[in-house]
N, C-alpha and C. Protein backbone atom coordinates (compact mmCIF):
# COMPACT_ATOMS: atom_id res chain seq x y z
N UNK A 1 108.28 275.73 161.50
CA UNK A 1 107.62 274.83 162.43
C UNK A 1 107.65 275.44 163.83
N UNK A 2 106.56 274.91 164.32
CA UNK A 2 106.35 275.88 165.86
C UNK A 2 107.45 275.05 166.72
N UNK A 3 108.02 275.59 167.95
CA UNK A 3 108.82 274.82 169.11
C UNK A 3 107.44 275.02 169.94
N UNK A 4 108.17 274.54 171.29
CA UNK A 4 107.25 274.66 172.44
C UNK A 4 106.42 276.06 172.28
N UNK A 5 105.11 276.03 172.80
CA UNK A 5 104.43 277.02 173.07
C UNK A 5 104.51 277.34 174.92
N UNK A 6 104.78 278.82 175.61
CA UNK A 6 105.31 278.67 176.79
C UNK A 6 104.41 280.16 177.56
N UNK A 7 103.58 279.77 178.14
CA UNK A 7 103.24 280.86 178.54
C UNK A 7 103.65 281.87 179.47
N UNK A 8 103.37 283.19 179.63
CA UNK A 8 103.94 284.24 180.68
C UNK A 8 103.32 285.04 180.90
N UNK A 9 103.24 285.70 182.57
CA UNK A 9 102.30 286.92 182.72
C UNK A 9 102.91 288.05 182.45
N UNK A 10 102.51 289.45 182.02
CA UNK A 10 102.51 290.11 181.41
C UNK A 10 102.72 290.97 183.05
N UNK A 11 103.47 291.46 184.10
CA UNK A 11 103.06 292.45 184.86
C UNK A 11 102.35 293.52 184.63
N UNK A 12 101.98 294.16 186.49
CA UNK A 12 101.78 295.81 186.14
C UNK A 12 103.05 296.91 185.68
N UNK A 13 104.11 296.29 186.06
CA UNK A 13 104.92 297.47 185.48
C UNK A 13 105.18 296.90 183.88
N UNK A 14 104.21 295.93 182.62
CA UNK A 14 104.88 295.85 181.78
C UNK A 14 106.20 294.94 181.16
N UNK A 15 106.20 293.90 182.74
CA UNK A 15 107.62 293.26 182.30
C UNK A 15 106.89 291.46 182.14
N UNK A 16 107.63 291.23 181.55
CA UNK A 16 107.14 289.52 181.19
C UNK A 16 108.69 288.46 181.03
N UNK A 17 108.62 287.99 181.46
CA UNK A 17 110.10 286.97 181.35
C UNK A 17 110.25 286.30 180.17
N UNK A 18 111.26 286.27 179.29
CA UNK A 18 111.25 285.61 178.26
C UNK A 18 112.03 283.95 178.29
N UNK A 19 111.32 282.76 178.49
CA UNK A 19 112.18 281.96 178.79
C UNK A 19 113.61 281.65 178.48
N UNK A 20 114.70 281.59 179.60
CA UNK A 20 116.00 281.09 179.51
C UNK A 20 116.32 280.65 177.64
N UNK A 21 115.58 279.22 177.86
CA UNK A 21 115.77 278.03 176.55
C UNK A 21 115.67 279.66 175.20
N UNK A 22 114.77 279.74 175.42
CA UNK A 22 114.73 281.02 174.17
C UNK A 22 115.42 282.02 173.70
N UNK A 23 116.03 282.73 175.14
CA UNK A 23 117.14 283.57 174.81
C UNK A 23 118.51 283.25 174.56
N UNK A 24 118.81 281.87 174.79
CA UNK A 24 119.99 281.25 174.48
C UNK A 24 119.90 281.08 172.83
N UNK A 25 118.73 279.99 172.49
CA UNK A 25 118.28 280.20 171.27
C UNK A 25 118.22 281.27 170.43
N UNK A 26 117.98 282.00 170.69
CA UNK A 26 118.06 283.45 170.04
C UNK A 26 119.65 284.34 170.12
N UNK A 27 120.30 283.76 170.91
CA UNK A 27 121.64 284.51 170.92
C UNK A 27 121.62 285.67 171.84
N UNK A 28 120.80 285.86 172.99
CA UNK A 28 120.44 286.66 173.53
C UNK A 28 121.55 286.74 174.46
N UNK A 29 122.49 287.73 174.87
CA UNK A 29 123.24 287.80 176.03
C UNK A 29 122.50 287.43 177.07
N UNK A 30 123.47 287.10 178.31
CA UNK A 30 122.46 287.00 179.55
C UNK A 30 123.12 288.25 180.12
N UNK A 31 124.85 288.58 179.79
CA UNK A 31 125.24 289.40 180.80
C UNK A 31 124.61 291.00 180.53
N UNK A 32 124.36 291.44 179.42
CA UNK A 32 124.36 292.72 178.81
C UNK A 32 122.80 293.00 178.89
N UNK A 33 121.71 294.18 178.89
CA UNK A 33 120.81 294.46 178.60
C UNK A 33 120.62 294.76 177.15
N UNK A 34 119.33 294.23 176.63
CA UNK A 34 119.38 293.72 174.40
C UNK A 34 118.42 294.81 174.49
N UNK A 35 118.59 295.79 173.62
CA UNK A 35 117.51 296.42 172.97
C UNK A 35 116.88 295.63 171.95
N UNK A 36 115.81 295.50 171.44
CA UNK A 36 114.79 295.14 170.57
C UNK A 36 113.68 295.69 170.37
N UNK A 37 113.15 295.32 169.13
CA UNK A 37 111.92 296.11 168.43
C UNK A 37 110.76 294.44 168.14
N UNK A 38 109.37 295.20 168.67
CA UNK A 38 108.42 294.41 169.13
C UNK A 38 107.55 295.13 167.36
N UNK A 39 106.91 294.27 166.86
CA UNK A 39 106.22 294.27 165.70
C UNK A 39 104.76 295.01 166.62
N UNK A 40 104.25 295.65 165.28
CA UNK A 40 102.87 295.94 165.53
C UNK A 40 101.89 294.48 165.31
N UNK A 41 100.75 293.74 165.90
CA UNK A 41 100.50 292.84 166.32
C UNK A 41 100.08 292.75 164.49
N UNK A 42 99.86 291.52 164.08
CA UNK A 42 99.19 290.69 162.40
C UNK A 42 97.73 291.02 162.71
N UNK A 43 97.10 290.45 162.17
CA UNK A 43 95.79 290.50 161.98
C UNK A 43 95.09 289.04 162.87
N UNK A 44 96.35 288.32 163.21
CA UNK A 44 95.80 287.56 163.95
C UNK A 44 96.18 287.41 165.40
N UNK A 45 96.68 288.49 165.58
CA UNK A 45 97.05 289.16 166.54
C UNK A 45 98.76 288.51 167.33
N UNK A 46 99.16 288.26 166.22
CA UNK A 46 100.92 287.48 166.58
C UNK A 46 101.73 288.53 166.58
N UNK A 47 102.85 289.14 167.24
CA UNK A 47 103.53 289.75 167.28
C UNK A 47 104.91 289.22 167.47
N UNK A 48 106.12 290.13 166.57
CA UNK A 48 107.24 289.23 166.70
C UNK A 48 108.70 290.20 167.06
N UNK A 49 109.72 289.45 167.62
CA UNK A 49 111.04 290.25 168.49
C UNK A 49 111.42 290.18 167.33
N UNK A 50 112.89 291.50 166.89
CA UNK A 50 113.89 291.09 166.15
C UNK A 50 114.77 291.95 167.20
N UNK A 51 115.77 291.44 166.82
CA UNK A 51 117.29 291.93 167.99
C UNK A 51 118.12 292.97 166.91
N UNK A 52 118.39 292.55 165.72
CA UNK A 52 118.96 293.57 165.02
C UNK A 52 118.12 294.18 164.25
N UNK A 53 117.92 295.39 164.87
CA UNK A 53 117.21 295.87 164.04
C UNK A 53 117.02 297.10 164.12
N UNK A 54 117.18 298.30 163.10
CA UNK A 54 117.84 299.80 163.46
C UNK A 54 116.85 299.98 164.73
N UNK A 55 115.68 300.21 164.56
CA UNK A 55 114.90 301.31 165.28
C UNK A 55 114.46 300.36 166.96
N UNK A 56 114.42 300.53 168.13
CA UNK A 56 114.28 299.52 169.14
C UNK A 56 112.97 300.32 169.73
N UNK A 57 112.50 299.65 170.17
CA UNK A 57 111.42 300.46 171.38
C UNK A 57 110.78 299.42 172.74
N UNK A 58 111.79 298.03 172.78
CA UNK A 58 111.61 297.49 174.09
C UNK A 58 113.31 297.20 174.42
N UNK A 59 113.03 296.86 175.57
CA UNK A 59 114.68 295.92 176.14
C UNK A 59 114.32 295.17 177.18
N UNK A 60 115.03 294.15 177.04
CA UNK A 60 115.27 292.74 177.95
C UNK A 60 116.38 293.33 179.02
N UNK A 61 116.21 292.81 179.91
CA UNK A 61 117.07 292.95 180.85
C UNK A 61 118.01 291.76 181.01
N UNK A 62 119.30 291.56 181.27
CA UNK A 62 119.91 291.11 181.08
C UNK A 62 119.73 290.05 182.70
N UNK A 63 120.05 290.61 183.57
CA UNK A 63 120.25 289.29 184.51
C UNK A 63 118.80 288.38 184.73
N UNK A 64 117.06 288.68 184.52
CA UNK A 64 116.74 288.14 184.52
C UNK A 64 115.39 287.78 183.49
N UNK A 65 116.13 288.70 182.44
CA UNK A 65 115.29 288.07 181.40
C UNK A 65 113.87 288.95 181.03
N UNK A 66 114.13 289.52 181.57
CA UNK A 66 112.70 290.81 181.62
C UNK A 66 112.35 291.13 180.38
N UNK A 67 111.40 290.95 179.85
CA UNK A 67 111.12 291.47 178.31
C UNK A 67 110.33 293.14 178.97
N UNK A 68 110.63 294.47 178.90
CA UNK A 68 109.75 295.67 179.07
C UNK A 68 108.90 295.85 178.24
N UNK A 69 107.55 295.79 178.42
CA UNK A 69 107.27 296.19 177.01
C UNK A 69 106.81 297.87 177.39
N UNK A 70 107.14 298.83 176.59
CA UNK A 70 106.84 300.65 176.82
C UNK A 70 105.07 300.33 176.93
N UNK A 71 104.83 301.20 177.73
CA UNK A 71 103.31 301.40 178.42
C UNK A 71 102.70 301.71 177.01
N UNK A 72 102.88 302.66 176.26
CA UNK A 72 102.15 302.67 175.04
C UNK A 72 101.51 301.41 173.86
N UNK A 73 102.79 300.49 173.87
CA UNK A 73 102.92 299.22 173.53
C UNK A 73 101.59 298.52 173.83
N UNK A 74 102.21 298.56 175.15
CA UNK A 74 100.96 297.71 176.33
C UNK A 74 99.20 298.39 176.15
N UNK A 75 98.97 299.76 175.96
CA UNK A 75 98.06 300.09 175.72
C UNK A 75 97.52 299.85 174.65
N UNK A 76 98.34 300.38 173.50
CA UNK A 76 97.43 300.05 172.47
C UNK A 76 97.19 298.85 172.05
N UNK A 77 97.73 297.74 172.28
CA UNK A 77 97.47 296.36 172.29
C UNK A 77 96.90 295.68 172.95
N UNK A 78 96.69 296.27 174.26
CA UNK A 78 95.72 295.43 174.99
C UNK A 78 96.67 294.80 175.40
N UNK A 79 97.95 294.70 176.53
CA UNK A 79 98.85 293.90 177.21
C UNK A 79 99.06 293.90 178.45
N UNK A 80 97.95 294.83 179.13
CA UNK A 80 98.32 294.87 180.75
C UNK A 80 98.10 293.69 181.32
N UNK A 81 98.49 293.52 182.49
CA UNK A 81 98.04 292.09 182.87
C UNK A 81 97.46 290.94 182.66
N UNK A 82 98.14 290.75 181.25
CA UNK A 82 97.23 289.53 180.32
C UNK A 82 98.89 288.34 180.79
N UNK A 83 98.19 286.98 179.66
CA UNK A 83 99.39 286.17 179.84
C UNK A 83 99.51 286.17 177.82
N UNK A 84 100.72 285.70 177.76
CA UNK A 84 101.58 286.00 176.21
C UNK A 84 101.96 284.55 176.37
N UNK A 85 101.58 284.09 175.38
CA UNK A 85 102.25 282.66 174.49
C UNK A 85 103.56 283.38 173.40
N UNK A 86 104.02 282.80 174.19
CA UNK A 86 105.91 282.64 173.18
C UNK A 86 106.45 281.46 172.81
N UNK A 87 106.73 281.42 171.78
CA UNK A 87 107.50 280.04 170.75
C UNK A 87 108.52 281.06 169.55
N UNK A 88 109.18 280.21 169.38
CA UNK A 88 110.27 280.57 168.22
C UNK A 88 109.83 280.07 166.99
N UNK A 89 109.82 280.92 165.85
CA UNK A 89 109.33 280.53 164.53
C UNK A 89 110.48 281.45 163.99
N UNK A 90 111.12 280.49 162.60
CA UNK A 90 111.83 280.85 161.16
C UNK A 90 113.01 281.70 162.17
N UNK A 91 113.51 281.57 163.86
CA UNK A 91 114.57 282.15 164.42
C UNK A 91 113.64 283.43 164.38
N UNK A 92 112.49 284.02 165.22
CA UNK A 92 112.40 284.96 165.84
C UNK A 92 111.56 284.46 166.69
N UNK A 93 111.18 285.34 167.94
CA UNK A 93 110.33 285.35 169.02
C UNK A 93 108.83 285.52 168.31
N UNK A 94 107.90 284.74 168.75
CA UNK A 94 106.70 285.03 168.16
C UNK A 94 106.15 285.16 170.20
N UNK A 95 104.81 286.06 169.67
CA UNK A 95 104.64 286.45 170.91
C UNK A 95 102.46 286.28 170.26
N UNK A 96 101.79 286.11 171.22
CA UNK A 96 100.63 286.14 171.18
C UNK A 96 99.81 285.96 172.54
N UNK A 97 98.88 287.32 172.77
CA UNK A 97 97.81 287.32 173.98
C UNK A 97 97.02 286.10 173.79
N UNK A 98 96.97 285.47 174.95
CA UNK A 98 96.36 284.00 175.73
C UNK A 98 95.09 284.39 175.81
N UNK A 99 94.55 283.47 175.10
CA UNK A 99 92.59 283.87 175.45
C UNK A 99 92.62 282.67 176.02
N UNK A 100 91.80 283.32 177.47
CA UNK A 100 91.15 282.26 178.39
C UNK A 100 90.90 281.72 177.71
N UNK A 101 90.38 280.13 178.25
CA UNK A 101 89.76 279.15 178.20
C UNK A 101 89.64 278.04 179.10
N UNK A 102 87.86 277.57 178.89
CA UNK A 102 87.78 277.09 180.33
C UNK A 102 88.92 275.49 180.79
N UNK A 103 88.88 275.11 181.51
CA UNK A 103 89.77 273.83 181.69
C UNK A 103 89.22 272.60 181.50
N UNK A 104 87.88 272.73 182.14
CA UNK A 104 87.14 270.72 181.33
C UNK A 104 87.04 271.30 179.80
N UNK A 105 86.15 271.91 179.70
CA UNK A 105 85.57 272.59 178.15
C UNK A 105 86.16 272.88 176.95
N UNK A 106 87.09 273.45 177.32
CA UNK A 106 87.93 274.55 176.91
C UNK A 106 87.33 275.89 175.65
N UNK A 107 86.25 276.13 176.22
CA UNK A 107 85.22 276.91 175.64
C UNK A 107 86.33 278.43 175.85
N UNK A 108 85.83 279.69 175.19
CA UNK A 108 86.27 280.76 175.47
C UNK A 108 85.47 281.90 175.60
N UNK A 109 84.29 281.60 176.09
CA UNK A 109 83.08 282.55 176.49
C UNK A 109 82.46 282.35 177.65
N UNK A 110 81.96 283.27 178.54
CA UNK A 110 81.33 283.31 179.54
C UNK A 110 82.15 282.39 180.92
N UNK A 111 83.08 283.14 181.01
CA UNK A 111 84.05 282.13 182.12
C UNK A 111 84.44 283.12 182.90
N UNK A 112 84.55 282.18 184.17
CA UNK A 112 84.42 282.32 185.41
C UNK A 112 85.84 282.24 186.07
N UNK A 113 86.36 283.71 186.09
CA UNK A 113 88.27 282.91 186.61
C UNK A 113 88.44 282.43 188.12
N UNK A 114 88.52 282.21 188.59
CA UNK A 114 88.84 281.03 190.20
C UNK A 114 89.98 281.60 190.60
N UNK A 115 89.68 282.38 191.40
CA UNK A 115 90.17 283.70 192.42
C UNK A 115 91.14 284.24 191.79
N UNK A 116 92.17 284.66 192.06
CA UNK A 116 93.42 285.52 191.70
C UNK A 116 94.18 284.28 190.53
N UNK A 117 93.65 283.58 190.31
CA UNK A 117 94.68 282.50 189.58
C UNK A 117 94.56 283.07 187.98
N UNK A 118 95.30 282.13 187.11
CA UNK A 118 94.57 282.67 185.41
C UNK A 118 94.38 281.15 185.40
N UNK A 119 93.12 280.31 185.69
CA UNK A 119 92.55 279.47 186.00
C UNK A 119 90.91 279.66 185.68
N UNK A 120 90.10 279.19 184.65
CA UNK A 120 88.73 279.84 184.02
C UNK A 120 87.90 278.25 184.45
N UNK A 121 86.64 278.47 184.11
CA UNK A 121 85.65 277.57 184.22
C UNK A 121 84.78 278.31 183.45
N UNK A 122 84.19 277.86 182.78
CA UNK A 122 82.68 278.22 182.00
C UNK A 122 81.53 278.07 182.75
N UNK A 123 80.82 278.88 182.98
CA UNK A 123 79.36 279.21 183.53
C UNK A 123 78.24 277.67 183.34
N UNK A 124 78.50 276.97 181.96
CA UNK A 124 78.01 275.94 182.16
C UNK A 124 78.59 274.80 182.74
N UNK A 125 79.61 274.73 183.12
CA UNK A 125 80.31 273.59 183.90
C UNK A 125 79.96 273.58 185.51
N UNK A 126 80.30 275.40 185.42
CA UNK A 126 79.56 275.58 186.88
C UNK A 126 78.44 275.30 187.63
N UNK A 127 78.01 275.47 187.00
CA UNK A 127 76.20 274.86 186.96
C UNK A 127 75.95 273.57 187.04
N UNK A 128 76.77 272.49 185.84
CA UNK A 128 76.43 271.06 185.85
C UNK A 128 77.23 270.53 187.60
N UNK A 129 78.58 271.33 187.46
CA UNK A 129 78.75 270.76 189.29
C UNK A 129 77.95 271.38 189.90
N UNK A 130 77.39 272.21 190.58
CA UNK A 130 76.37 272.91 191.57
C UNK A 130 75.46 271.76 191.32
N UNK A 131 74.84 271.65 190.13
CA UNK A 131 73.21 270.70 190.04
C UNK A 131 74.25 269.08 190.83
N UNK A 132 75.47 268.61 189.97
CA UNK A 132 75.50 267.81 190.77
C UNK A 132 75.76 267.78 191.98
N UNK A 133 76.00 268.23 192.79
CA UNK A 133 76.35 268.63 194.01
C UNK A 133 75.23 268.65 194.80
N UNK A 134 74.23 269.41 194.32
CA UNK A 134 72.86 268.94 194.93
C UNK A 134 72.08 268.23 195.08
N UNK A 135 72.33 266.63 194.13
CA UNK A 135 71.82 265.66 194.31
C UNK A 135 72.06 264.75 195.00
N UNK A 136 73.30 265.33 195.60
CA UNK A 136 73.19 264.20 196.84
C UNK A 136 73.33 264.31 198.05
């Protein structure tokens, strides 16, 4: 069963915060830096943490939670400056790239993000306020 779904931005250097509630949940030290190994993404594009696990190729940082993900990671997946939905499933980290969507609509095509925010509108919403806007 899914827990909360929790979103996070993805920085330019690669780092994304993994919420507090989660890494407690998970057994995650706070004092120590955790090596972990990040799955190659499903077919539906979910990707998942395990902590024990021989081979590692990310680490959390310990005082504030930093998930790194290695630039290669980030490339071939498409993770630079995106936002990642995280929830805990069966006791691991499930991780999945956030597709816009607009906010009245919640359409996921042809949207319009509203300045520096990750905040979308769809091209037709835009329009129905402009037309209303002009009628009066």
């Amino acid at each position: 069963m899914k827990n909360t779904i929790i979103q996070r931005h993805v920085d330019e250097l690669g780092r994304v915060v993994v919420p507090i509630d989660f890494r407690q949940k998970l057994g995650i030290h706070m004092d120590i830096d955790t090596e972990v190994y990040l799955s190659v993404p499903s077919e539906d594009g979910i990707f998942t943490m395990a902590i024990d696990y021989p081979q590692c190729n990310a680490i959390i940082q310990a005082n504030l939670g930093f998930l790194i993900l290695p630039q290669t990671y980030r490339f071939e997946n498409d993770l630079n400056n995106c936002m990642i939905d995280f929830w805990i499933e069966d006791g691991k980290l499930c991780m999945k790239k956030t597709v816009p969507q607009c906010l009245v609509t919640g359409e996921t095509e042809n949207l319009v993000r509203y300045k520096d925010s990750d905040k979308y509108l769809s091209e037709s919403v835009i329009i129905e306020l402009y037309e209303s806007l002009n009628k009066k």
